[in-house]
PDB file of N, CA and C in Angstrom:
ATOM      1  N   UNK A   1       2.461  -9.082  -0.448  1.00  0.00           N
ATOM      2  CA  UNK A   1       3.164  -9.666  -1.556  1.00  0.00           C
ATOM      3  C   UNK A   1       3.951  -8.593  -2.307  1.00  0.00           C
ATOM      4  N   UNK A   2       3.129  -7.754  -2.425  1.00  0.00           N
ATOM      5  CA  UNK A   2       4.143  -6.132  -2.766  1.00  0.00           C
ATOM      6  C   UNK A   2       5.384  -6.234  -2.469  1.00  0.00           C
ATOM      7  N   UNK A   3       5.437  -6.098  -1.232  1.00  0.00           N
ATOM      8  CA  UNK A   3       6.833  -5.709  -0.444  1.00  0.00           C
ATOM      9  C   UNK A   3       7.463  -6.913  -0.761  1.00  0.00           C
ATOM     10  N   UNK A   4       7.313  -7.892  -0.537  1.00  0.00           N
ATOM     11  CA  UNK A   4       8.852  -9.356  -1.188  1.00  0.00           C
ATOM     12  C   UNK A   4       9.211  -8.996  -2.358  1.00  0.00           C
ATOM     13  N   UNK A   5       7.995  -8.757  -3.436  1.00  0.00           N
ATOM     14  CA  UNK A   5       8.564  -8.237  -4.828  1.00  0.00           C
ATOM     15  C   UNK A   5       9.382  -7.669  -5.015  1.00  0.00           C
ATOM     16  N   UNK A   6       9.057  -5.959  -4.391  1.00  0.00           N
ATOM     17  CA  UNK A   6       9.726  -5.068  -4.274  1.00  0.00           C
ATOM     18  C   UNK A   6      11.223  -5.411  -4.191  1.00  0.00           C
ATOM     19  N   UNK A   7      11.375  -5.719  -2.493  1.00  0.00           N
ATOM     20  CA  UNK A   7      12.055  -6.470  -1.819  1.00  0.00           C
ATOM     21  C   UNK A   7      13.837  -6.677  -3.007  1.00  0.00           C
ATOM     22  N   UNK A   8      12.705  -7.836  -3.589  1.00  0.00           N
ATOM     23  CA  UNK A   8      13.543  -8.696  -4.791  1.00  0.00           C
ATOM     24  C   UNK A   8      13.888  -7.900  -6.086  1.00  0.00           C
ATOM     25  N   UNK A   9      13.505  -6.279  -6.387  1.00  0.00           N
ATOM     26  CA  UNK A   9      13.505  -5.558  -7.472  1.00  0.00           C
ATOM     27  C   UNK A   9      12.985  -6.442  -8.682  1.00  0.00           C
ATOM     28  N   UNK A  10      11.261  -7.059  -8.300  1.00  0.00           N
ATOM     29  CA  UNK A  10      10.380  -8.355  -9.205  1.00  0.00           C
ATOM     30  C   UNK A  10       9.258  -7.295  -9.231  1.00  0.00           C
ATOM     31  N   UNK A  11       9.165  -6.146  -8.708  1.00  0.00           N
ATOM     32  CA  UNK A  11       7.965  -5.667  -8.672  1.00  0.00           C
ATOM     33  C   UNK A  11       7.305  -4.898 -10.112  1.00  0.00           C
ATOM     34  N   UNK A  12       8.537  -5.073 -10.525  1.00  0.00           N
ATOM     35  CA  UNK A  12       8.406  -4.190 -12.207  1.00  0.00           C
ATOM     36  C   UNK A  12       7.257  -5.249 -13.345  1.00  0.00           C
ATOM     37  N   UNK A  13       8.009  -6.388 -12.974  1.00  0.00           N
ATOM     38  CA  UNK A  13       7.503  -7.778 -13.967  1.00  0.00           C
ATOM     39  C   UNK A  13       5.894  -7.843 -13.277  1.00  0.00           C
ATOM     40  N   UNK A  14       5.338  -7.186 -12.453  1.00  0.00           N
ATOM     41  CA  UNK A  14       3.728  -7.571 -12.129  1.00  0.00           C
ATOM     42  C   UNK A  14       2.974  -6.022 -12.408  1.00  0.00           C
ATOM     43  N   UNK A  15       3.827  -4.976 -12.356  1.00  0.00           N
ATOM     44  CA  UNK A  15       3.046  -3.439 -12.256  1.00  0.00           C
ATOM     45  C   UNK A  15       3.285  -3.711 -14.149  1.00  0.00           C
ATOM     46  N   UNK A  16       4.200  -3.929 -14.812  1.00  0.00           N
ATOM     47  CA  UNK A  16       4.128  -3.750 -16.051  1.00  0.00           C
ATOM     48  C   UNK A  16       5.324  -2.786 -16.335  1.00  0.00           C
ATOM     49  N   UNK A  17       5.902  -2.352 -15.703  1.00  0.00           N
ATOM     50  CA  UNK A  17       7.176  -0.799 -15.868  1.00  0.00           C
ATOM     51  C   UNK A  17       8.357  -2.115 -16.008  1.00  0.00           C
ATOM     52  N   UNK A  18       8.547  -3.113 -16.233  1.00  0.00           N
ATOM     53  CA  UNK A  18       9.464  -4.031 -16.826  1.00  0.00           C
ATOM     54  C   UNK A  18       9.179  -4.805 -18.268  1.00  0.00           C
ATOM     55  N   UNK A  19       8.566  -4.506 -19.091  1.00  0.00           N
ATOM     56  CA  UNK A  19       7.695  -5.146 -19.898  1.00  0.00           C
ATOM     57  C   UNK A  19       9.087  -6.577 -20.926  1.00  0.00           C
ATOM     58  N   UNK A  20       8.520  -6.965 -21.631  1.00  0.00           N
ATOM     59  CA  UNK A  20       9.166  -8.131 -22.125  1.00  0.00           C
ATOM     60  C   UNK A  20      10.050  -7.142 -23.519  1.00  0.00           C
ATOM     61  N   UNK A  21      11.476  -7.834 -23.182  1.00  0.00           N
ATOM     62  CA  UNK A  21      12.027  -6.731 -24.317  1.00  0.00           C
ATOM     63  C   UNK A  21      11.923  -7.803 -25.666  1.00  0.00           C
ATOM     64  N   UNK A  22      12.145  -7.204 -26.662  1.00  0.00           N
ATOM     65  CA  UNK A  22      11.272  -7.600 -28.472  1.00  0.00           C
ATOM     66  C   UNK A  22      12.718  -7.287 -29.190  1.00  0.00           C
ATOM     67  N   UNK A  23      13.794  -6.829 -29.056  1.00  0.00           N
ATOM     68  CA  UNK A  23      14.517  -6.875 -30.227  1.00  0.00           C
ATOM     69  C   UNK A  23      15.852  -8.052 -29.676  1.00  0.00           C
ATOM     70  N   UNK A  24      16.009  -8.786 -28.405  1.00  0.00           N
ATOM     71  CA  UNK A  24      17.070  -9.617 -29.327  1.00  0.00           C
ATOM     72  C   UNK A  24      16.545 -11.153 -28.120  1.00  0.00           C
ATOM     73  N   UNK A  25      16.729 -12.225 -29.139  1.00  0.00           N
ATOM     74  CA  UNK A  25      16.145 -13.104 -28.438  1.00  0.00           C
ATOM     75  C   UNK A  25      16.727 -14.010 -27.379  1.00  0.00           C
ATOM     76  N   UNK A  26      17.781 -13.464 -27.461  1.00  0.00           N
ATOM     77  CA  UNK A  26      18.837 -13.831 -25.891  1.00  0.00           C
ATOM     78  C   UNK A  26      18.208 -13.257 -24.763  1.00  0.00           C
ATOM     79  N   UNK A  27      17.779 -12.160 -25.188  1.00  0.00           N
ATOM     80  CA  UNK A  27      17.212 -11.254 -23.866  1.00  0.00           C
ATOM     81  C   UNK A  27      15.866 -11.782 -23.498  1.00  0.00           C
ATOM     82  N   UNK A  28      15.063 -11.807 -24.467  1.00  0.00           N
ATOM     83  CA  UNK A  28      13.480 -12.496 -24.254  1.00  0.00           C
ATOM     84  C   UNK A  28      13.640 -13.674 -23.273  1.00  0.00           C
ATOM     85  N   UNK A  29      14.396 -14.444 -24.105  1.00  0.00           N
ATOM     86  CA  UNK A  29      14.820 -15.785 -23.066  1.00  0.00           C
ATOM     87  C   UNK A  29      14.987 -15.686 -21.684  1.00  0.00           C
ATOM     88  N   UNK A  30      15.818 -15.129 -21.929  1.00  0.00           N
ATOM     89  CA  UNK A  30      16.498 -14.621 -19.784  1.00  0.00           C
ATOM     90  C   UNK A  30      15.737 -13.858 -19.120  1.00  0.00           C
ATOM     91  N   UNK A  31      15.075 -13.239 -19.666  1.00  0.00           N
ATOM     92  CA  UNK A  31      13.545 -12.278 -19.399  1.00  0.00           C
ATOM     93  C   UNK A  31      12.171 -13.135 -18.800  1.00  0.00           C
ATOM     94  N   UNK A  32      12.060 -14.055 -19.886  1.00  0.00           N
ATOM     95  CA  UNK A  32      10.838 -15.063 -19.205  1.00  0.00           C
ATOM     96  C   UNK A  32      11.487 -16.573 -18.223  1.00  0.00           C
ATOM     97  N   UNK A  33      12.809 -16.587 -18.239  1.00  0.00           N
ATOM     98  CA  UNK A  33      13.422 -17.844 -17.707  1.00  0.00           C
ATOM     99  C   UNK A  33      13.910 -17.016 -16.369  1.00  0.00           C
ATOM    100  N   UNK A  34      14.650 -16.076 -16.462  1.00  0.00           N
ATOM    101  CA  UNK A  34      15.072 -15.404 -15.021  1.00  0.00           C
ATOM    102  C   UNK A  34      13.870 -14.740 -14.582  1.00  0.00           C
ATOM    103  N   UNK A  35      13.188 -14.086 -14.552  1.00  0.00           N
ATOM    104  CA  UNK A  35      12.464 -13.052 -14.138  1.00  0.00           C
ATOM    105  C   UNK A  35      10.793 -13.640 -13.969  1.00  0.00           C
ATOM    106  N   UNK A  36      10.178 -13.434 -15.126  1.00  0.00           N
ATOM    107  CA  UNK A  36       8.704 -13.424 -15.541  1.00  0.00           C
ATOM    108  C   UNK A  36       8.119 -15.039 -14.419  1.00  0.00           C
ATOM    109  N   UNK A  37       9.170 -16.068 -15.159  1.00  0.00           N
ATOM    110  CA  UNK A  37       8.700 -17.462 -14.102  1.00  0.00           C
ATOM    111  C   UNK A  37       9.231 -17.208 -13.084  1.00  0.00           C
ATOM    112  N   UNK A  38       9.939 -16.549 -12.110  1.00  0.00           N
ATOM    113  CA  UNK A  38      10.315 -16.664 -10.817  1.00  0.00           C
ATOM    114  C   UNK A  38       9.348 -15.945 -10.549  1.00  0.00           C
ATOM    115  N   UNK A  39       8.794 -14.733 -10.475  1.00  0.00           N
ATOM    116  CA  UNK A  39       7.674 -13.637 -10.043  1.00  0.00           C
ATOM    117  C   UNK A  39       6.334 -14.961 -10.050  1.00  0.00           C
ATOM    118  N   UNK A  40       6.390 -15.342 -11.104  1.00  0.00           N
ATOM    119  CA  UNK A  40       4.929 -16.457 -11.597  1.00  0.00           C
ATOM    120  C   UNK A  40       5.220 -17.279 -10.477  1.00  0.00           C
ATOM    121  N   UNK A  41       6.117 -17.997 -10.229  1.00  0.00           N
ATOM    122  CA  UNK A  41       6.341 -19.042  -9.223  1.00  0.00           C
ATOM    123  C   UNK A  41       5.984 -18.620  -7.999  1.00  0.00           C
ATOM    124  N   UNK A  42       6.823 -17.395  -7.568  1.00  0.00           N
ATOM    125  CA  UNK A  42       6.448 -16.499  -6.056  1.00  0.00           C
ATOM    126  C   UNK A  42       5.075 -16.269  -5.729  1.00  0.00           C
ATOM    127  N   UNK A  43       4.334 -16.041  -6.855  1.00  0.00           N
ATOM    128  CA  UNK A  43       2.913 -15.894  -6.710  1.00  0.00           C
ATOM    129  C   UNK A  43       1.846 -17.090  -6.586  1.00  0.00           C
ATOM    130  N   UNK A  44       2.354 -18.324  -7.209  1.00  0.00           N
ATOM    131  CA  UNK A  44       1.712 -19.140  -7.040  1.00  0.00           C
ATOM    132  C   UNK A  44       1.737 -20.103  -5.369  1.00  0.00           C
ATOM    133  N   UNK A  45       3.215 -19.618  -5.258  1.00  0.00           N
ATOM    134  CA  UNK A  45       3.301 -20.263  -4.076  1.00  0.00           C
ATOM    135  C   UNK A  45       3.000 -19.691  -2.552  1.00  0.00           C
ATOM    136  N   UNK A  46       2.604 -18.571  -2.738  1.00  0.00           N
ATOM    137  CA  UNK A  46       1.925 -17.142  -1.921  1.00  0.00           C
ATOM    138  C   UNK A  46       0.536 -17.386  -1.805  1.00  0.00           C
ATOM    139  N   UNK A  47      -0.330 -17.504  -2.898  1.00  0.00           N
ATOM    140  CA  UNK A  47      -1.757 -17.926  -2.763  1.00  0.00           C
ATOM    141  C   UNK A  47      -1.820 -19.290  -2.397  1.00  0.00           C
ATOM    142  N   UNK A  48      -3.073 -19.435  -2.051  1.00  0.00           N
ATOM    143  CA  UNK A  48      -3.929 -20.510  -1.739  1.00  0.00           C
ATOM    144  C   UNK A  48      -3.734 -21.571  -3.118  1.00  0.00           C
ATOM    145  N   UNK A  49      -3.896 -22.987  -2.674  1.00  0.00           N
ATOM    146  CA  UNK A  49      -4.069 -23.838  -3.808  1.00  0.00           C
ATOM    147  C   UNK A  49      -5.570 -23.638  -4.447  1.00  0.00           C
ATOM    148  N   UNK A  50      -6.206 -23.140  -4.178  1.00  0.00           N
ATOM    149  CA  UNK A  50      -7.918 -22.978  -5.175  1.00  0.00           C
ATOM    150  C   UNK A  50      -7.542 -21.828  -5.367  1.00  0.00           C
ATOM    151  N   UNK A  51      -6.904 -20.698  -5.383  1.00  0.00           N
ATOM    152  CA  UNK A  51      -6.758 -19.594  -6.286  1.00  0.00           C
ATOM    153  C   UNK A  51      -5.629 -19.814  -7.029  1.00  0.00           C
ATOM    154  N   UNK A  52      -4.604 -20.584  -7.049  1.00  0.00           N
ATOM    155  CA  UNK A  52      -3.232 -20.713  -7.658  1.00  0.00           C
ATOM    156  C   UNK A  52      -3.838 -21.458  -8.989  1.00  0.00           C
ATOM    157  N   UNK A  53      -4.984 -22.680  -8.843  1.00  0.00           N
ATOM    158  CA  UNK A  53      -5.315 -23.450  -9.940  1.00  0.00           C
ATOM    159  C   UNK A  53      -6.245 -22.376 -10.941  1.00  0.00           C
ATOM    160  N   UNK A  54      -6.571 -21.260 -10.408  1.00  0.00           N
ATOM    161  CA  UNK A  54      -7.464 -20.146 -11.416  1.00  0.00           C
ATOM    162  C   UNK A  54      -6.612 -19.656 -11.988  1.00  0.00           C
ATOM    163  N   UNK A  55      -5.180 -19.222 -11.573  1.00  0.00           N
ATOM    164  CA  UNK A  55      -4.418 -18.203 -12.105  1.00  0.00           C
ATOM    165  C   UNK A  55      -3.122 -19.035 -13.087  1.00  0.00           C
ATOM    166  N   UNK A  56      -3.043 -20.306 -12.683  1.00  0.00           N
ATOM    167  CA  UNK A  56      -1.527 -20.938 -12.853  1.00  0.00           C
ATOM    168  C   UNK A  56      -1.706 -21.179 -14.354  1.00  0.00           C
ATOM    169  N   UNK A  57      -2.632 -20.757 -15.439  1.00  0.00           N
ATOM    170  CA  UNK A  57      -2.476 -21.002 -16.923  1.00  0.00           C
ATOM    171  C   UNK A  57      -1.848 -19.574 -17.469  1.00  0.00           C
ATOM    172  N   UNK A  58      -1.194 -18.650 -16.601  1.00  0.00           N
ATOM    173  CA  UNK A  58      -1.184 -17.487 -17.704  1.00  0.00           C
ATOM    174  C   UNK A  58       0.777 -17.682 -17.928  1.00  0.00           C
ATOM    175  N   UNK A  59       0.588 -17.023 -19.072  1.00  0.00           N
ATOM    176  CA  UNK A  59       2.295 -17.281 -19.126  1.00  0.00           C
ATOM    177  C   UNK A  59       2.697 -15.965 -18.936  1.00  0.00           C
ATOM    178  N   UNK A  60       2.642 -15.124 -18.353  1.00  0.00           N
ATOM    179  CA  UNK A  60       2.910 -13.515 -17.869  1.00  0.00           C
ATOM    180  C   UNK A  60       2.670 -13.207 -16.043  1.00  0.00           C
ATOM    181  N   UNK A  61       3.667 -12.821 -15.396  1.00  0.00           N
ATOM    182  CA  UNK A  61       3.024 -12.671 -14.396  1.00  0.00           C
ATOM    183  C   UNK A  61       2.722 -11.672 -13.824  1.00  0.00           C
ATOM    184  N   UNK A  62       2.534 -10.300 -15.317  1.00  0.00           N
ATOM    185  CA  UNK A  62       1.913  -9.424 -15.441  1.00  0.00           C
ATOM    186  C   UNK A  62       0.036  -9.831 -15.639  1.00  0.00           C
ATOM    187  N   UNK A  63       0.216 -10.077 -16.136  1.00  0.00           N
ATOM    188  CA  UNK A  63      -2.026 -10.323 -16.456  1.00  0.00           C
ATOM    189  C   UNK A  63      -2.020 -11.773 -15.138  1.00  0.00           C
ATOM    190  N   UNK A  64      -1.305 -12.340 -14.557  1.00  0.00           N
ATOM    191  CA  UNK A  64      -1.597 -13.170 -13.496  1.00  0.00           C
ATOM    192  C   UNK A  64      -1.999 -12.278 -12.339  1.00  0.00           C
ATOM    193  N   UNK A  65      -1.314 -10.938 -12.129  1.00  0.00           N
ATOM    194  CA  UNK A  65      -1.227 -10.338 -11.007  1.00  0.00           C
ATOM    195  C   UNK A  65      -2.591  -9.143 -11.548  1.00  0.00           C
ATOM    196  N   UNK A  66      -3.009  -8.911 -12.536  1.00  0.00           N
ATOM    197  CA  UNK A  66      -4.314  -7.606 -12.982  1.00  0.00           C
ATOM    198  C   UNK A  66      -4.922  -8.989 -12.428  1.00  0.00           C
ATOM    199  N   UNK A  67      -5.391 -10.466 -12.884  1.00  0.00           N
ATOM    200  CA  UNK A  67      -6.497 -11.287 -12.581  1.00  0.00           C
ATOM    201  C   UNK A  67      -6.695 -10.757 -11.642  1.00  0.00           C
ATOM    202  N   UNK A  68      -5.417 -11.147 -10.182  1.00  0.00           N
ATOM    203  CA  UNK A  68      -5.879 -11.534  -8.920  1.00  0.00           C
ATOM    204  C   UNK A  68      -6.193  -9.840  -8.167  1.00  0.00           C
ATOM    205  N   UNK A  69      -5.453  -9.092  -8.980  1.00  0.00           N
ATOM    206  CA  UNK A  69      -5.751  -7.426  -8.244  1.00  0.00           C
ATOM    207  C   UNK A  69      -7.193  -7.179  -8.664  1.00  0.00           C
ATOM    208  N   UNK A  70      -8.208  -7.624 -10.143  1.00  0.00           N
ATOM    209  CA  UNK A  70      -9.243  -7.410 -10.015  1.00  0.00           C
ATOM    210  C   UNK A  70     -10.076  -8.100  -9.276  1.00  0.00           C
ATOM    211  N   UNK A  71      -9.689  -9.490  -9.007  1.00  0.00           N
ATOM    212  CA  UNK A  71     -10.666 -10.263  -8.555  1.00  0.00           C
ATOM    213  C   UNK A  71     -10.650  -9.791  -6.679  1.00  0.00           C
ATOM    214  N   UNK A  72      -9.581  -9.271  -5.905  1.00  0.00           N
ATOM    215  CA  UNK A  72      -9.792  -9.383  -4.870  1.00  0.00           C
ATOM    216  C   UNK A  72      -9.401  -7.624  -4.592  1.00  0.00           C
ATOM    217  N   UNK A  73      -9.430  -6.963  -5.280  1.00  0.00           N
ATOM    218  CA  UNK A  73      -9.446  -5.366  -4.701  1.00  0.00           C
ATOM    219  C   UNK A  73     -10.836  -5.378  -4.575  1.00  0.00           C
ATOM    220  N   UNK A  74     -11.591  -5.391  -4.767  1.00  0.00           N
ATOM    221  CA  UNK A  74     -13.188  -4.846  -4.925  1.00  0.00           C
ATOM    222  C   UNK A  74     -13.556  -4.991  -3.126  1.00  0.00           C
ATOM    223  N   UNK A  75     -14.088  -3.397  -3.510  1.00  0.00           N
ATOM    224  CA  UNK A  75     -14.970  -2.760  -2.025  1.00  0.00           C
ATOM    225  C   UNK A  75     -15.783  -3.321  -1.801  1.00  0.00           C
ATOM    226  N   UNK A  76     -16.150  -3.553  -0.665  1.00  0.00           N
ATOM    227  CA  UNK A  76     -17.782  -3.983  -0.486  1.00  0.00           C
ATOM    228  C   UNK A  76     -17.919  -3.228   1.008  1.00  0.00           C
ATOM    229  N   UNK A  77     -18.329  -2.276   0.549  1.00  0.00           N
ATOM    230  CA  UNK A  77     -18.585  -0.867   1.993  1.00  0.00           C
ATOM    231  C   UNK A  77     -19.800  -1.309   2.398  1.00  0.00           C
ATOM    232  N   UNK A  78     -20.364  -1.942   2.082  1.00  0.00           N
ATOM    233  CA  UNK A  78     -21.724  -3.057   3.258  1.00  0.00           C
ATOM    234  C   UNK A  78     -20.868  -3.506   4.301  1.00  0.00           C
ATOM    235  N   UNK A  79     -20.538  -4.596   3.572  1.00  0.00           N
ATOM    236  CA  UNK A  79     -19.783  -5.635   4.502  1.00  0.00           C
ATOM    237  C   UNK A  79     -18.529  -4.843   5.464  1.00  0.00           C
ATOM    238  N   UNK A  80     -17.975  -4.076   5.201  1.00  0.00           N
ATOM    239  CA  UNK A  80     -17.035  -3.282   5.802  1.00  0.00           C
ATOM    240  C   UNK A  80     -18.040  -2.379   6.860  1.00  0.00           C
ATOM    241  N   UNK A  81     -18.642  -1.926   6.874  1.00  0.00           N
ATOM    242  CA  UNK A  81     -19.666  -0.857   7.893  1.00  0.00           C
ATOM    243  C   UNK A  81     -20.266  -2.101   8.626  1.00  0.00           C
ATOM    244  N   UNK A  82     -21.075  -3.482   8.137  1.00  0.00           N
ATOM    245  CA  UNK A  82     -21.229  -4.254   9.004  1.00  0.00           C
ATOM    246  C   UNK A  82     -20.364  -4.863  10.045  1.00  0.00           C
ATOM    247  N   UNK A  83     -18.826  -5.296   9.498  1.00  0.00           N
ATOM    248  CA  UNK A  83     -17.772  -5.654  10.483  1.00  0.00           C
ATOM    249  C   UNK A  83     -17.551  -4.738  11.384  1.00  0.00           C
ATOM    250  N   UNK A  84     -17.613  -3.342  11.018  1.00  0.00           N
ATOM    251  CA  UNK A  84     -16.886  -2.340  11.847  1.00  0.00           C
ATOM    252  C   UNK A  84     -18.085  -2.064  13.143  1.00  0.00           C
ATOM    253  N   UNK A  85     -19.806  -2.352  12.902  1.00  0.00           N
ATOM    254  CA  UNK A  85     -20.038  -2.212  13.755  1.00  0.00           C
ATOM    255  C   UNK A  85     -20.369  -3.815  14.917  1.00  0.00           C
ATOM    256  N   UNK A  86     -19.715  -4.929  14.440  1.00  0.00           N
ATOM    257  CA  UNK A  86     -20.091  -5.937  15.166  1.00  0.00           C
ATOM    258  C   UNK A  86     -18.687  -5.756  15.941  1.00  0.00           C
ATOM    259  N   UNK A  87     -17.457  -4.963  15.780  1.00  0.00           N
ATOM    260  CA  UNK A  87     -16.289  -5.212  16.423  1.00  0.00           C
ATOM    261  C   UNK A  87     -17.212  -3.739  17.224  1.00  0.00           C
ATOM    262  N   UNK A  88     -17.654  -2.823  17.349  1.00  0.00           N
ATOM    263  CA  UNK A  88     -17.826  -2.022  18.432  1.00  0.00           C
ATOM    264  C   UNK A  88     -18.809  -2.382  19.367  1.00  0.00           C
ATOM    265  N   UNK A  89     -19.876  -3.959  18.964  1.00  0.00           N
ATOM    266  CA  UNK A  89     -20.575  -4.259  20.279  1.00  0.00           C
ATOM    267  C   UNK A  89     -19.848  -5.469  20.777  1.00  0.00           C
ATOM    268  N   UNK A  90     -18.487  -5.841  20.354  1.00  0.00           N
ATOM    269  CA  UNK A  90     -17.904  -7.126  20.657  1.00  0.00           C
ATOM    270  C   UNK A  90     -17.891  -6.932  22.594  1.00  0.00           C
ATOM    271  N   UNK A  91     -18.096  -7.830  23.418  1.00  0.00           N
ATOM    272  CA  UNK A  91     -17.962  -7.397  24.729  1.00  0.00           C
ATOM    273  C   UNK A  91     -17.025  -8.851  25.169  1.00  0.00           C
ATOM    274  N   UNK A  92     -15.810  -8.490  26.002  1.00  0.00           N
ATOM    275  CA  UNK A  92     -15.342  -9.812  26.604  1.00  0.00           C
ATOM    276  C   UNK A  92     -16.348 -10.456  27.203  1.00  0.00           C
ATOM    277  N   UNK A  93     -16.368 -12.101  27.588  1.00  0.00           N
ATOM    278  CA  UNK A  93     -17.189 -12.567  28.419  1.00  0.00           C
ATOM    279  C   UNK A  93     -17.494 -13.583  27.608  1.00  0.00           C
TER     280      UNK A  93
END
């Protein structure tokens, strides 16, 4: 999902290095109408419908994108050392 962002120069509006500009309200406007909801939209329509209905109340698609980076970065070096050794006794047949 990175890379389409990127891609689209949208990647600013989810890392936060685009933030919402505050002094004139023409700009705010075109800020959350061009930008903020198209990124929000791209993302909703990228995930799954049972993760889109967790995330689809935020009006930023800065704190939409920290939700889903905290909820699905997390290690689990169990489960990773277990996969890695059921793919080295995998045998054709």
């Amino acid at each position: 999902m990175t890379i389409a962002l990127s891609v689209k120069n949208m990647l600013g509006f989810v890392n936060g290095t685009i933030p919402q500009p505050t002094c004139d309200i023409f700009l705010v406007n075109a800020w959350i109408r061009n930008n903020n909801n198209m990124v929000i939209s791209w993302i909703l329509n990228f995930v799954s419908k049972e993760i889109s209905t967790s995330v689809i109340y935020y009006d930023y698609a800065y704190d939409m994108w920290i939700d889903l980076k905290d909820r699905y970065q997390q290690n689990n070096g169990r489960r990773i050392f277990q996969l890695r050794c059921e793919l080295m006794n995998l045998n054709q047949g």
